[in-house]
Protein backbone atom coordinates (compact mmCIF):
# COMPACT_ATOMS: atom_id res chain seq x y z
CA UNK A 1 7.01 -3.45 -17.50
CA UNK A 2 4.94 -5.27 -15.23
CA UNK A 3 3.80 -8.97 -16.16
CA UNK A 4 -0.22 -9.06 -16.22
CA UNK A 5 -0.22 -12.51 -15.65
CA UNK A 6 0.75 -11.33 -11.88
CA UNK A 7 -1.74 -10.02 -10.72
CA UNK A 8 -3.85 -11.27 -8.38
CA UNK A 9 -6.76 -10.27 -7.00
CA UNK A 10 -7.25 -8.81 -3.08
CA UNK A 11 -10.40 -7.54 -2.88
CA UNK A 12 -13.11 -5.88 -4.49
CA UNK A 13 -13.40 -2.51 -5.15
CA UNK A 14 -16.73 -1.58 -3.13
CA UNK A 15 -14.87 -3.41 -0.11
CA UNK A 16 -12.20 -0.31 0.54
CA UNK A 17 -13.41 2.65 2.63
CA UNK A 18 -11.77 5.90 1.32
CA UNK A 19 -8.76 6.47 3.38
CA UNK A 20 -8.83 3.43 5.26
CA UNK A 21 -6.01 0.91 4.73
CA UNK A 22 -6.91 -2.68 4.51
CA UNK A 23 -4.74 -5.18 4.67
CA UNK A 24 -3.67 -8.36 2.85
CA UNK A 25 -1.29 -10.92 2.27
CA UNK A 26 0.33 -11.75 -1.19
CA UNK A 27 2.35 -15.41 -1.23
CA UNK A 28 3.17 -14.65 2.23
CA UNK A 29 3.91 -10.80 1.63
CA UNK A 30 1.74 -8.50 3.64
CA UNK A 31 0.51 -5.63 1.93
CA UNK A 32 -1.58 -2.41 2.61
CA UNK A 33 -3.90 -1.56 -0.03
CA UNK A 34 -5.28 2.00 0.03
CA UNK A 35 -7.99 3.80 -2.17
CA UNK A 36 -7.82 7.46 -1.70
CA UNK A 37 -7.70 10.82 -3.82
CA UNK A 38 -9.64 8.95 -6.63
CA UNK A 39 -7.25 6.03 -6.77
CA UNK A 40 -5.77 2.55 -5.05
CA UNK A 41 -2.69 2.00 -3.83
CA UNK A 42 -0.33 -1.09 -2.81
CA UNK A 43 2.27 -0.39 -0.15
CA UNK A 44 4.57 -3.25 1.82
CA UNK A 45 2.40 -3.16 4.89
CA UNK A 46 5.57 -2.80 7.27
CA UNK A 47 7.00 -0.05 8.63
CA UNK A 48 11.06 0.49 7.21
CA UNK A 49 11.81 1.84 10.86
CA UNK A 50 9.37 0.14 13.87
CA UNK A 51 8.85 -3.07 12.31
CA UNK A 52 4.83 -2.40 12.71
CA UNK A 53 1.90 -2.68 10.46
CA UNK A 54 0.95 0.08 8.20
CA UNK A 55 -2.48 -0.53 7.62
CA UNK A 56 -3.24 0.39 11.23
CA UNK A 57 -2.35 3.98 10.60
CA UNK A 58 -4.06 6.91 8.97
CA UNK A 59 -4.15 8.02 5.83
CA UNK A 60 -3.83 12.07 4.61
CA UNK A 61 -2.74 13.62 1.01
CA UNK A 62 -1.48 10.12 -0.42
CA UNK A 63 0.70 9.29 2.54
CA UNK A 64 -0.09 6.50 4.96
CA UNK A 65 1.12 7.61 8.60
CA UNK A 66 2.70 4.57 10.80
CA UNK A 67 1.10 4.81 14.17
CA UNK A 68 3.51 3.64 16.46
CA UNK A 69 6.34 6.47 15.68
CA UNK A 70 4.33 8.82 13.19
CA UNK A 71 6.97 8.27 9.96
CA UNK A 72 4.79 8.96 6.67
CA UNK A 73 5.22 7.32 3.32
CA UNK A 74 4.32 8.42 0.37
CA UNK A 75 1.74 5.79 -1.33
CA UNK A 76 2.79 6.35 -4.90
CA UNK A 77 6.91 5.66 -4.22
CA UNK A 78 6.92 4.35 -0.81
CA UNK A 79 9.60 7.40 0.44
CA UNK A 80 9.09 8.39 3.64
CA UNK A 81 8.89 12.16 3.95
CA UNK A 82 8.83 12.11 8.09
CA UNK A 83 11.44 11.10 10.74
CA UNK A 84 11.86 8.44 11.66
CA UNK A 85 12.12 6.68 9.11
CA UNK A 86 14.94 7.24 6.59
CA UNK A 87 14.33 3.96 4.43
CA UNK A 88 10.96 3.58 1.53
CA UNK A 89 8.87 0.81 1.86
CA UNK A 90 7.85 -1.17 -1.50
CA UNK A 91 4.91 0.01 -3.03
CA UNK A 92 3.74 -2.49 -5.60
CA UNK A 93 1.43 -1.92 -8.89
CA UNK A 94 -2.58 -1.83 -8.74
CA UNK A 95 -4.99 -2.90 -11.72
CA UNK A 96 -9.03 -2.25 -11.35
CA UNK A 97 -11.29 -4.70 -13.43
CA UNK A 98 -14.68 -4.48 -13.12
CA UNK A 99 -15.17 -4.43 -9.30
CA UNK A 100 -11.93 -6.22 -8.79
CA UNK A 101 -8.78 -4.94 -7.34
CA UNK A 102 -5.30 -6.67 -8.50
CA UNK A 103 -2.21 -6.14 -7.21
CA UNK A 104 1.40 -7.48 -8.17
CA UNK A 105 4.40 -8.12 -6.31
CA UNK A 106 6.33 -7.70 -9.53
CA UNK A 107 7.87 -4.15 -8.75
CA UNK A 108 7.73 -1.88 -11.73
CA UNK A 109 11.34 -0.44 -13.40
């Protein structure tokens, strides 16, 4: 269960463009934070294999595609589901108030 008292605001809701990543940072963490398919997503905004940041790639059917090798996570467990990447990236929990979008770095269980 995920403390509410952790979440913290990134950005409001009318500020994401469908299927455009925007990034953040969160106590030093940088995060990509996606709204697509209906919904928002938080991912770790680094790449598990190049090292690069996420939120410069494109975004199709709830994956977020790393531009520098083309590995694909999945935005609602962070598994990647194409070469070359082999390890998931975090992907952290997402509240909506009002026009508000929260995120937490507590990771769900």
């Amino acid at each position: 269960m995920t403390d509410s008292s952790a979440f913290v605001r990134v950005c409001g809701l009318g500020e994401l463009e469908e299927d455009t990543p925007k990034r953040v940072e969160l106590d030093g963490t940088p995060v990509s934070v996606v709204r697509t398919e209906g919904e928002v997503f938080a991912i770790h905004d680094i790449c598990s294999h190049a090292n690069v940041s996420l939120a410069e790639g494109e975004v199709d059917d709830c994956h977020i595609e790393c531009w520098l090798h083309g590995s694909r996570f999945d935005l609602r467990s962070g598994k990647p589901d194409a070469l070359p990447a082999t390890r998931p990236v975090p992907v952290y929990p997402v509240k909506i108030e009002g026009d508000d979008v929260l995120v937490s770095l507590t990771q769900e269980s």
